[in-house]
PDB file of N, CA and C in Angstrom:
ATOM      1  N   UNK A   1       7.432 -33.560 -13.254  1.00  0.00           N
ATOM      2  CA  UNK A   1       7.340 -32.858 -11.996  1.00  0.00           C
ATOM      3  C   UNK A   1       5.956 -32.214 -11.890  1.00  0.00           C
ATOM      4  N   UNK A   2       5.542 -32.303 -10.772  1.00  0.00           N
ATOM      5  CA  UNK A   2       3.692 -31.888 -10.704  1.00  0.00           C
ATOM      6  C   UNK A   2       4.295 -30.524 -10.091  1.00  0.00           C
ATOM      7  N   UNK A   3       3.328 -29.469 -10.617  1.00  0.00           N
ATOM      8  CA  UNK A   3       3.163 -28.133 -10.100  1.00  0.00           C
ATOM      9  C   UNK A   3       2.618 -27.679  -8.763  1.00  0.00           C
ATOM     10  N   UNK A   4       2.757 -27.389  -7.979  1.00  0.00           N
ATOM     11  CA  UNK A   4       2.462 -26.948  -7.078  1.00  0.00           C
ATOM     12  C   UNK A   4       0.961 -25.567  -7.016  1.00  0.00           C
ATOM     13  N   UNK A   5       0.228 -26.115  -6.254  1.00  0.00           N
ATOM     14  CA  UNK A   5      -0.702 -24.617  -6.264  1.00  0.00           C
ATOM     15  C   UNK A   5      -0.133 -23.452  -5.277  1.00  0.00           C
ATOM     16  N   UNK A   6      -0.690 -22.292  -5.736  1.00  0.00           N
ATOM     17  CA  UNK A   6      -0.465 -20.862  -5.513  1.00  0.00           C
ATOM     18  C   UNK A   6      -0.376 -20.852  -3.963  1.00  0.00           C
ATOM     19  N   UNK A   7       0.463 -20.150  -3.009  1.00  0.00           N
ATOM     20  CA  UNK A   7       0.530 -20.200  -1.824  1.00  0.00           C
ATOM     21  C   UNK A   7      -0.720 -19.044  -1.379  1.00  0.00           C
ATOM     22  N   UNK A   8      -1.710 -19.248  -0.808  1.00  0.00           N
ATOM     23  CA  UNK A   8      -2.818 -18.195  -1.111  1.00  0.00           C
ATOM     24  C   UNK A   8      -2.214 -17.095   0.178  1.00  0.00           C
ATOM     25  N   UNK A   9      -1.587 -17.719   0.783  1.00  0.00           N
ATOM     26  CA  UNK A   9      -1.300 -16.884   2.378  1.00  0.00           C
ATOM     27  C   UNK A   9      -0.723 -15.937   2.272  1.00  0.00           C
ATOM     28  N   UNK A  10       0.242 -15.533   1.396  1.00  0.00           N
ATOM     29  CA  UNK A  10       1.066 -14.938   1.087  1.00  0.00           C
ATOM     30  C   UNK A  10       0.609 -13.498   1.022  1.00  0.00           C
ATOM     31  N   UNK A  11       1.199 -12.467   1.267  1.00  0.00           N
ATOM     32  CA  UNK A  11       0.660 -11.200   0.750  1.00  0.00           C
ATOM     33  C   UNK A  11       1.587 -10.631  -0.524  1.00  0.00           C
ATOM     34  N   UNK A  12       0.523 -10.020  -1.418  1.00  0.00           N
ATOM     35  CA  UNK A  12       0.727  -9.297  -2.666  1.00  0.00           C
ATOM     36  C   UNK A  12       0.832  -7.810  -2.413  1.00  0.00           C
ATOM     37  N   UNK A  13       1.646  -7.815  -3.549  1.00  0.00           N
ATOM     38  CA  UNK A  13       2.321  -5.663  -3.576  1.00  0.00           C
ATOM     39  C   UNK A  13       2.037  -5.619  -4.538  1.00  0.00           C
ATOM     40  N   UNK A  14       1.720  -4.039  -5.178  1.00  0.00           N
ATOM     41  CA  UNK A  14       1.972  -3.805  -6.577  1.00  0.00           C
ATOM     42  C   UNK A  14       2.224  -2.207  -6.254  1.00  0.00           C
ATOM     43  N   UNK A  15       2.666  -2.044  -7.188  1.00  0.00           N
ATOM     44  CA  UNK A  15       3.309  -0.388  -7.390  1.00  0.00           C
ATOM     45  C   UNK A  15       2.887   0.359  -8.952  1.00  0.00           C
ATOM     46  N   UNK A  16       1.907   1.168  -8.588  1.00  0.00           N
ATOM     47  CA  UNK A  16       1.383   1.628  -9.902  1.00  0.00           C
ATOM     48  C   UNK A  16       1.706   3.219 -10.008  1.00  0.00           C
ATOM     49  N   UNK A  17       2.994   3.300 -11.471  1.00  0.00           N
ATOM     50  CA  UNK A  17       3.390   5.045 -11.017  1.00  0.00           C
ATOM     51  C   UNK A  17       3.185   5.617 -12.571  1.00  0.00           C
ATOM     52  N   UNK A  18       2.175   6.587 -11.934  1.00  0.00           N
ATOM     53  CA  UNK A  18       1.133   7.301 -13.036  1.00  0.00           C
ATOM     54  C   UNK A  18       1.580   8.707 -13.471  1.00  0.00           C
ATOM     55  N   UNK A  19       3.442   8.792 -12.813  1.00  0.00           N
ATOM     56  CA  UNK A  19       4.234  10.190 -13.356  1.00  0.00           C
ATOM     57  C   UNK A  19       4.519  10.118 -14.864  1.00  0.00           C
ATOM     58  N   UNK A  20       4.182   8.897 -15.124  1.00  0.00           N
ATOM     59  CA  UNK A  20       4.497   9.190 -16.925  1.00  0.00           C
ATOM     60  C   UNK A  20       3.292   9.356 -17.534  1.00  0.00           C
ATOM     61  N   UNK A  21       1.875   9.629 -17.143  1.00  0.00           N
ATOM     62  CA  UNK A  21       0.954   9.895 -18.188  1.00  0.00           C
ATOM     63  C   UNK A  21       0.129  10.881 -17.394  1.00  0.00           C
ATOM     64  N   UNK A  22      -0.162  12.225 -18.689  1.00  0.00           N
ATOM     65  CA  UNK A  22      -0.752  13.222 -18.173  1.00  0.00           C
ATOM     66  C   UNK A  22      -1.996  13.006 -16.977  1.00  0.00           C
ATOM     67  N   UNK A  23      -2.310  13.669 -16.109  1.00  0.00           N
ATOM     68  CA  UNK A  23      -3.927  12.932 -15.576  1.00  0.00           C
ATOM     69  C   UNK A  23      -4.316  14.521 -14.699  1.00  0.00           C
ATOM     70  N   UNK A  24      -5.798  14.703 -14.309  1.00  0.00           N
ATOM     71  CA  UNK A  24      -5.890  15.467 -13.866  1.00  0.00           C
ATOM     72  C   UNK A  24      -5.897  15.810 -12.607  1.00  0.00           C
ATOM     73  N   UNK A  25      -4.949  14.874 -11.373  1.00  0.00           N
ATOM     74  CA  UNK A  25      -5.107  14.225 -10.395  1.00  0.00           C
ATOM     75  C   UNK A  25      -3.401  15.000 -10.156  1.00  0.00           C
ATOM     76  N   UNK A  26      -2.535  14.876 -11.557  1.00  0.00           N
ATOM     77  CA  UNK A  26      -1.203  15.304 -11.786  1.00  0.00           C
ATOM     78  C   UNK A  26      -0.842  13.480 -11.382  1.00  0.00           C
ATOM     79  N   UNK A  27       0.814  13.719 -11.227  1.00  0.00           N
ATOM     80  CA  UNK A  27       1.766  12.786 -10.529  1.00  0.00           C
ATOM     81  C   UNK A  27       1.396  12.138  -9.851  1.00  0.00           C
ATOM     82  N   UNK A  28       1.286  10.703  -9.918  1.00  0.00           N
ATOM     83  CA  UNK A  28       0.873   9.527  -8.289  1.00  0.00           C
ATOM     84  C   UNK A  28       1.748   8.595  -8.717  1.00  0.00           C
ATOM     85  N   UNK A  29       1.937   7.879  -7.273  1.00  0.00           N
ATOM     86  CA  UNK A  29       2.022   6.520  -7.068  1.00  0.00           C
ATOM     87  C   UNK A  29       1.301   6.272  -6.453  1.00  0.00           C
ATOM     88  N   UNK A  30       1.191   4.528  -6.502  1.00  0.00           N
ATOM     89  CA  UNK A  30       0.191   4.231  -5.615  1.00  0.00           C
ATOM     90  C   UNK A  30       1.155   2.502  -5.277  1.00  0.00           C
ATOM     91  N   UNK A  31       1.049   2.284  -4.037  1.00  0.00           N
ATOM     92  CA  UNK A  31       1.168   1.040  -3.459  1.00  0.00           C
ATOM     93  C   UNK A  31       0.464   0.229  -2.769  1.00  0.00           C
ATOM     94  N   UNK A  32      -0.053  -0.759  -3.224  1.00  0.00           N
ATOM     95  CA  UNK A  32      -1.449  -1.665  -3.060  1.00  0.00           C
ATOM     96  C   UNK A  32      -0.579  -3.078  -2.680  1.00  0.00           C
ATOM     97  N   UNK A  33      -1.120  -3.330  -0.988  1.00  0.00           N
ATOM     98  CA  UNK A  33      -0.624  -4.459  -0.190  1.00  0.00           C
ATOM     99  C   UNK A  33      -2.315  -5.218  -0.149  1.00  0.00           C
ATOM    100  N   UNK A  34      -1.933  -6.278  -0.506  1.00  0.00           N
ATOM    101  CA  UNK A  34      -3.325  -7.166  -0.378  1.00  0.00           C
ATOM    102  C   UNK A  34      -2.716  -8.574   0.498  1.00  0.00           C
ATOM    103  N   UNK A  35      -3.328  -8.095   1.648  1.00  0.00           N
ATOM    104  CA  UNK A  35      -2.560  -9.732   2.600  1.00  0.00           C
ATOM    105  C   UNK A  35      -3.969 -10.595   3.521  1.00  0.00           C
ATOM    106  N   UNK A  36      -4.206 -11.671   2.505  1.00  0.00           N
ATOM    107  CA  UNK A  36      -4.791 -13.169   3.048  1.00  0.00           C
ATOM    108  C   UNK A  36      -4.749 -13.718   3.549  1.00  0.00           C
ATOM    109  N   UNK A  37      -3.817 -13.580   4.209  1.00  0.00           N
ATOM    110  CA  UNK A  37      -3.147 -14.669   5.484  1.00  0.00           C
ATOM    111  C   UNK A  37      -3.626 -14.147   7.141  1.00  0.00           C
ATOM    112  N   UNK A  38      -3.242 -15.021   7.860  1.00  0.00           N
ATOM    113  CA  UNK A  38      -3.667 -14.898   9.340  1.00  0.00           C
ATOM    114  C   UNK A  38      -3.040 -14.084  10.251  1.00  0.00           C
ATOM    115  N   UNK A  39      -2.057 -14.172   9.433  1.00  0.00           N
ATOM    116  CA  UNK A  39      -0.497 -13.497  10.535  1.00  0.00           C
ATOM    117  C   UNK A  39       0.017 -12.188   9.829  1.00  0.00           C
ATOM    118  N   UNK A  40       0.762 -11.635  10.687  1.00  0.00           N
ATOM    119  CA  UNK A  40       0.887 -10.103  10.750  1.00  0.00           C
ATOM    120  C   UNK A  40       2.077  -9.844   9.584  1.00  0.00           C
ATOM    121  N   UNK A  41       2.394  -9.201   8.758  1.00  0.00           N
ATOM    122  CA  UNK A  41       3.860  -9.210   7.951  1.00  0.00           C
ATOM    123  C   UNK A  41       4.142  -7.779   7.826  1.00  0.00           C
ATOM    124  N   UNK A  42       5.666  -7.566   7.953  1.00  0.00           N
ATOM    125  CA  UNK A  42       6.422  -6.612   7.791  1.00  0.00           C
ATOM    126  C   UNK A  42       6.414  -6.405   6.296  1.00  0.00           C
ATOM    127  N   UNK A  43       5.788  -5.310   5.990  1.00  0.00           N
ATOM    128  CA  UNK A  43       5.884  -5.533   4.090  1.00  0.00           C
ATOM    129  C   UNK A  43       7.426  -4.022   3.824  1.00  0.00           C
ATOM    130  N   UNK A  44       8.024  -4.111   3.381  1.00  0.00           N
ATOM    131  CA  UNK A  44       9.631  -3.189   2.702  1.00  0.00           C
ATOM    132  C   UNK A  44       8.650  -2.828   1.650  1.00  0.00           C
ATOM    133  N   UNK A  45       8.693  -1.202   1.632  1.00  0.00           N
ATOM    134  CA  UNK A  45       8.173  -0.172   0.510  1.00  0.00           C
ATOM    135  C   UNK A  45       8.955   0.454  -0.258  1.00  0.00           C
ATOM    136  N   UNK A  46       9.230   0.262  -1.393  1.00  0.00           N
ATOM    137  CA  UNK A  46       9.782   1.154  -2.131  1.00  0.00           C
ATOM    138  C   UNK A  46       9.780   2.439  -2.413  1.00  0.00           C
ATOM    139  N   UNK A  47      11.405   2.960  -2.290  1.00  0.00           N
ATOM    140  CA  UNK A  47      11.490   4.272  -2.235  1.00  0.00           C
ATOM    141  C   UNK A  47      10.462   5.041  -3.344  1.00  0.00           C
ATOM    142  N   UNK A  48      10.708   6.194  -2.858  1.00  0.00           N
ATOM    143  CA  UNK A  48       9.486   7.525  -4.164  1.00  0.00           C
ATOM    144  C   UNK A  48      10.490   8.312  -4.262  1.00  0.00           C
ATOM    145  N   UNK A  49       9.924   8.895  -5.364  1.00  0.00           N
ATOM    146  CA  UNK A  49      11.195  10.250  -6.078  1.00  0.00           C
ATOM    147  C   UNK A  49      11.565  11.155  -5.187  1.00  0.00           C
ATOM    148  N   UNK A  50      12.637  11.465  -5.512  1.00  0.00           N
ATOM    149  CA  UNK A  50      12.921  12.791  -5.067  1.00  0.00           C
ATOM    150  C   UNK A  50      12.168  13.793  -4.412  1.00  0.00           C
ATOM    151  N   UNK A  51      12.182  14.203  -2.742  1.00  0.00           N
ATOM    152  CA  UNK A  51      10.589  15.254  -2.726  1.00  0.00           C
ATOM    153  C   UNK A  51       9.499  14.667  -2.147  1.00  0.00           C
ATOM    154  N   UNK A  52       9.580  13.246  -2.609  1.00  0.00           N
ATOM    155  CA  UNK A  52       8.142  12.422  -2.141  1.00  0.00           C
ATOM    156  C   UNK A  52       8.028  12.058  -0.967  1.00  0.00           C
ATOM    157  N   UNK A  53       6.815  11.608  -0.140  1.00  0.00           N
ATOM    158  CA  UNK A  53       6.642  10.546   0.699  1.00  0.00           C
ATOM    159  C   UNK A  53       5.657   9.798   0.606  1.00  0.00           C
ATOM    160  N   UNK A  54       5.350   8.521   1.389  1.00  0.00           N
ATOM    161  CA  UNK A  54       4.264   7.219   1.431  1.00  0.00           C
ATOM    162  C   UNK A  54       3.322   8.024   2.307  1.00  0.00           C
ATOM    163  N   UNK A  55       1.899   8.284   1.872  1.00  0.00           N
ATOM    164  CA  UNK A  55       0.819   8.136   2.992  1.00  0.00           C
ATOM    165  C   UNK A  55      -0.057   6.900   3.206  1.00  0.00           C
ATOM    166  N   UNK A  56      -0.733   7.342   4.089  1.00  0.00           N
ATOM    167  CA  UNK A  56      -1.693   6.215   4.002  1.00  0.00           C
ATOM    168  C   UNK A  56      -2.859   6.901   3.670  1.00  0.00           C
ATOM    169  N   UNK A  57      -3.520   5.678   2.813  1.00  0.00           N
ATOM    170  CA  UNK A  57      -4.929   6.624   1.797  1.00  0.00           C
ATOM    171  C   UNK A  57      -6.326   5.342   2.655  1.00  0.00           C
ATOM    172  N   UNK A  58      -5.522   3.926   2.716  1.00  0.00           N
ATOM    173  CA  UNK A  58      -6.727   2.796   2.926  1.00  0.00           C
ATOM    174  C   UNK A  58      -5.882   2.222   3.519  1.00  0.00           C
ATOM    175  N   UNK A  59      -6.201   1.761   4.660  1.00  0.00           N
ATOM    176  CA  UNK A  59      -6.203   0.698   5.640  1.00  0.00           C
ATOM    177  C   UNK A  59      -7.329  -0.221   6.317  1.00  0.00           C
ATOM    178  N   UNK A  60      -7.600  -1.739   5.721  1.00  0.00           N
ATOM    179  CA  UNK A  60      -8.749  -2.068   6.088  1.00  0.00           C
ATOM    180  C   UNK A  60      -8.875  -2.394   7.151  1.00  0.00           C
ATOM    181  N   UNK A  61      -7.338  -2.214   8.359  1.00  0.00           N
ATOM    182  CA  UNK A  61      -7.878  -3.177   9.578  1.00  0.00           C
ATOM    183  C   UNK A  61      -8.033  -2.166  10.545  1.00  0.00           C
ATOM    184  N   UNK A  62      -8.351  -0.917  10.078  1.00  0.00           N
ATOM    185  CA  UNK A  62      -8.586   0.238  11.307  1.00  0.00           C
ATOM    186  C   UNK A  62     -10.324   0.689  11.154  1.00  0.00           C
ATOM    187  N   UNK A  63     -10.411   1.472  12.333  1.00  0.00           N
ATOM    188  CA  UNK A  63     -11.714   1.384  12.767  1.00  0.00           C
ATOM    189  C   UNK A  63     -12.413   2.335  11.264  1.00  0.00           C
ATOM    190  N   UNK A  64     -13.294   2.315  11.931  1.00  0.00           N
ATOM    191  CA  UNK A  64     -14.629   3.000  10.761  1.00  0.00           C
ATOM    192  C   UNK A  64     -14.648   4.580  10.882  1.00  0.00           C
ATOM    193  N   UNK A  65     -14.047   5.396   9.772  1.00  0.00           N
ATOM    194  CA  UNK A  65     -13.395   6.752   9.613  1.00  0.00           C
ATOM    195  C   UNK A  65     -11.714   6.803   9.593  1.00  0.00           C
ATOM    196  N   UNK A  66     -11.166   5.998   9.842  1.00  0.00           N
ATOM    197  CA  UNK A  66      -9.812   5.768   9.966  1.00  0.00           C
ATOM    198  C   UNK A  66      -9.226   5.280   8.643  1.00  0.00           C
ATOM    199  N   UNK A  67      -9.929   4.179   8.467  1.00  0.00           N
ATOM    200  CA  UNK A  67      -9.835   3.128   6.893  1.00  0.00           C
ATOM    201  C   UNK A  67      -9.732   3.648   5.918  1.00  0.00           C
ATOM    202  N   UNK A  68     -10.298   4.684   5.261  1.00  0.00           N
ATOM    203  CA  UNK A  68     -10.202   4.850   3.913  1.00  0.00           C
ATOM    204  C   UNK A  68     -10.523   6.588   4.151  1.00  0.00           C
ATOM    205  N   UNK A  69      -9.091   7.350   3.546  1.00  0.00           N
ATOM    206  CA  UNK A  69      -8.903   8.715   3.955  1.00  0.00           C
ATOM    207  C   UNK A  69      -9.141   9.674   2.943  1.00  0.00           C
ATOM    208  N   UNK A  70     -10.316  10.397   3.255  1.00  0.00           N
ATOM    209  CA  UNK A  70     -10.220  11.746   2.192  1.00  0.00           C
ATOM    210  C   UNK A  70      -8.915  12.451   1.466  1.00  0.00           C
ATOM    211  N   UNK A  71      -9.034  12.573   0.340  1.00  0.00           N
ATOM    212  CA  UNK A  71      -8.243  13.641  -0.018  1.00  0.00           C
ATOM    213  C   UNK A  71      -7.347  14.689   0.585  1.00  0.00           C
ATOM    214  N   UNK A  72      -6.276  15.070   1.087  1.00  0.00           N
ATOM    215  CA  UNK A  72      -5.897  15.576   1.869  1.00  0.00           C
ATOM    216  C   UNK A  72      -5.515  15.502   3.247  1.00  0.00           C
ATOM    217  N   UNK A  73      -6.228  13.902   3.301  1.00  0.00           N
ATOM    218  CA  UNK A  73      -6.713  13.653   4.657  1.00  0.00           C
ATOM    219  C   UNK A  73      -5.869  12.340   4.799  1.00  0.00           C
ATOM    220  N   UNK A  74      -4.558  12.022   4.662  1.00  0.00           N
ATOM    221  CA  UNK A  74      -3.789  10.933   4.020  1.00  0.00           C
ATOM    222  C   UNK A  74      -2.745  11.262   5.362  1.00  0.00           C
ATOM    223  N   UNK A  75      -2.193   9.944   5.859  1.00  0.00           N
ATOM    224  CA  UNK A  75      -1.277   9.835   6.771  1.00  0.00           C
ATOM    225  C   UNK A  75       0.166  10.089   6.347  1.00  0.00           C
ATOM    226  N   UNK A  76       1.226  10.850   6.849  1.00  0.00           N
ATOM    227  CA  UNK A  76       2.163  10.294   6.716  1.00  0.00           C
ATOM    228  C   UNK A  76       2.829   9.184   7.206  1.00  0.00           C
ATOM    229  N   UNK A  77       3.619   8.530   6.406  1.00  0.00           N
ATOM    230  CA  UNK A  77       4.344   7.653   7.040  1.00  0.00           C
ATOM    231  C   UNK A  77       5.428   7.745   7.370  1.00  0.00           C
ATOM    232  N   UNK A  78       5.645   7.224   8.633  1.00  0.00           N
ATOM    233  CA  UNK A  78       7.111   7.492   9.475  1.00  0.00           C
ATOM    234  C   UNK A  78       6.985   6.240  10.641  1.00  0.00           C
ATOM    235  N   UNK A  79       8.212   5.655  10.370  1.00  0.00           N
ATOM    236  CA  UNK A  79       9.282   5.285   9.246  1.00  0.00           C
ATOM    237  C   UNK A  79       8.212   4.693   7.824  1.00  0.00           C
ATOM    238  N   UNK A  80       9.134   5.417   6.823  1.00  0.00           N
ATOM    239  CA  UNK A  80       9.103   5.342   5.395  1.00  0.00           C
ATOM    240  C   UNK A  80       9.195   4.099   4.654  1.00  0.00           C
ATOM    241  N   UNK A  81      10.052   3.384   5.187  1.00  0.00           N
ATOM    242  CA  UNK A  81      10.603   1.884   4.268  1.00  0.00           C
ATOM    243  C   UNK A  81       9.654   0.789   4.531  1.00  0.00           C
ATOM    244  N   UNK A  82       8.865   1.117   5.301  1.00  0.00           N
ATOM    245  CA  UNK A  82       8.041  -0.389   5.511  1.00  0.00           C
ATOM    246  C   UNK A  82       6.475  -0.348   6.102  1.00  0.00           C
ATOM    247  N   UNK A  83       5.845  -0.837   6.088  1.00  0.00           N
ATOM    248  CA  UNK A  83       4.538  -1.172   6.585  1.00  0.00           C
ATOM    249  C   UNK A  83       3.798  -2.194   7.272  1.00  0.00           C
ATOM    250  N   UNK A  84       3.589  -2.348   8.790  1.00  0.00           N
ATOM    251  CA  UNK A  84       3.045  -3.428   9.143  1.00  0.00           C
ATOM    252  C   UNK A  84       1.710  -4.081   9.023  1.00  0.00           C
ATOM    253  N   UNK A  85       1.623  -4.786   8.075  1.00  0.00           N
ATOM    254  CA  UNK A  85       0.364  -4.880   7.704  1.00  0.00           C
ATOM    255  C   UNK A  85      -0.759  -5.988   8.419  1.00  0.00           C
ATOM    256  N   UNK A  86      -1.725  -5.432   9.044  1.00  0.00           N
ATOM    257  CA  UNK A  86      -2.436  -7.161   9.708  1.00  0.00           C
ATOM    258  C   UNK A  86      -2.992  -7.757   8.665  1.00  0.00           C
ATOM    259  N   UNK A  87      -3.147  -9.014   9.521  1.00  0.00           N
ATOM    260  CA  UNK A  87      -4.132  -9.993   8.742  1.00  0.00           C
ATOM    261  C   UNK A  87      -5.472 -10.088   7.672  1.00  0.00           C
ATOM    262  N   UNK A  88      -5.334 -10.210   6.997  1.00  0.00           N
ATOM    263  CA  UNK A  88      -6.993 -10.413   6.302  1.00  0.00           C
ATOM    264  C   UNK A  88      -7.300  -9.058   5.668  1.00  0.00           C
ATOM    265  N   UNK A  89      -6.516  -8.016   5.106  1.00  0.00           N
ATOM    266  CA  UNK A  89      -6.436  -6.892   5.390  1.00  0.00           C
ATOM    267  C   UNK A  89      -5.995  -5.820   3.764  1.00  0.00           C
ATOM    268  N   UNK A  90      -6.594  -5.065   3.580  1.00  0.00           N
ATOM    269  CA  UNK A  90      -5.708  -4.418   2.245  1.00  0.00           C
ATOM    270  C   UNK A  90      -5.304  -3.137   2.679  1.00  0.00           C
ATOM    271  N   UNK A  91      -4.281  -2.432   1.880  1.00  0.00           N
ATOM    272  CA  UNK A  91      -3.416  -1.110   2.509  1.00  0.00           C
ATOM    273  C   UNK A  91      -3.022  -0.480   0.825  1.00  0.00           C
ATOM    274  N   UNK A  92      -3.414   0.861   1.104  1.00  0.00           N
ATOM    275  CA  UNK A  92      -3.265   1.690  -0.235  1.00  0.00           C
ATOM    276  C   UNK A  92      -1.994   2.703   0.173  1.00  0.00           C
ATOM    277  N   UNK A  93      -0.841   3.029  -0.277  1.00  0.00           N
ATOM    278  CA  UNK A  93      -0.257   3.870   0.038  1.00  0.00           C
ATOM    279  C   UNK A  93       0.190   5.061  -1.024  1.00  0.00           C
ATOM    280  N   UNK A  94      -0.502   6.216  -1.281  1.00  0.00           N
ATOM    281  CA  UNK A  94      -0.121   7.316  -2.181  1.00  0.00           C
ATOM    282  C   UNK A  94       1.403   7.802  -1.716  1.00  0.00           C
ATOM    283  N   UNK A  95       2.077   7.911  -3.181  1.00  0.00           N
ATOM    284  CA  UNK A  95       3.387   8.542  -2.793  1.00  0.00           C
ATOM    285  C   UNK A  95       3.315  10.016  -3.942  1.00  0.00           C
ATOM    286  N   UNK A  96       3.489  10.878  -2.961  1.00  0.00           N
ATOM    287  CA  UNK A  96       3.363  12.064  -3.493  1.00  0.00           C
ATOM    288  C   UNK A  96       4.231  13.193  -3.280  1.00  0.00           C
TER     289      UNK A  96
END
């Protein structure tokens, strides 16, 4: 059986949660959407602890000052469970 190559279109998640090691930043998550494709996708976010919510820290398909948010300076998200992400596009979401 021949293997198939990687569907490149597809968009990638990852969930990186940094509550188990000391840091001086304290407690994070972080949720990193990387989407290659042309078309728009509904990405489902995984819940955060107890207390928490999703902001938005980076969004690459918004204008220039919007995209990538200072410290403090982080969106909430509402609704919580999901993210519409455009095309061609990466999305950072701190859960704090």
């Amino acid at each position: 059986m021949q293997q198939q190559p990687p569907h490149t279109h597809t968009p990638e998640c990852y969930r990186l949660d940094g509550g188990e090691e000391k840091s001086e930043i304290g407690d994070y998550n972080l949720f990193i959407t990387l989407n290659p494709d042309f078309n728009i996708h509904n990405i489902k976010i995984p819940p955060v602890k107890a207390g928490e919510k999703w902001y938005r820290v980076i969004d690459t398909s918004l204008k220039n000052g919007e995209d990538f948010l200072d410290p403090g300076k982080e969106v909430l998200l509402k609704p919580s469970d999901h993210y519409i992400v455009n095309p061609r596009i990466t999305v950072v979401l701190l859960g704090k």
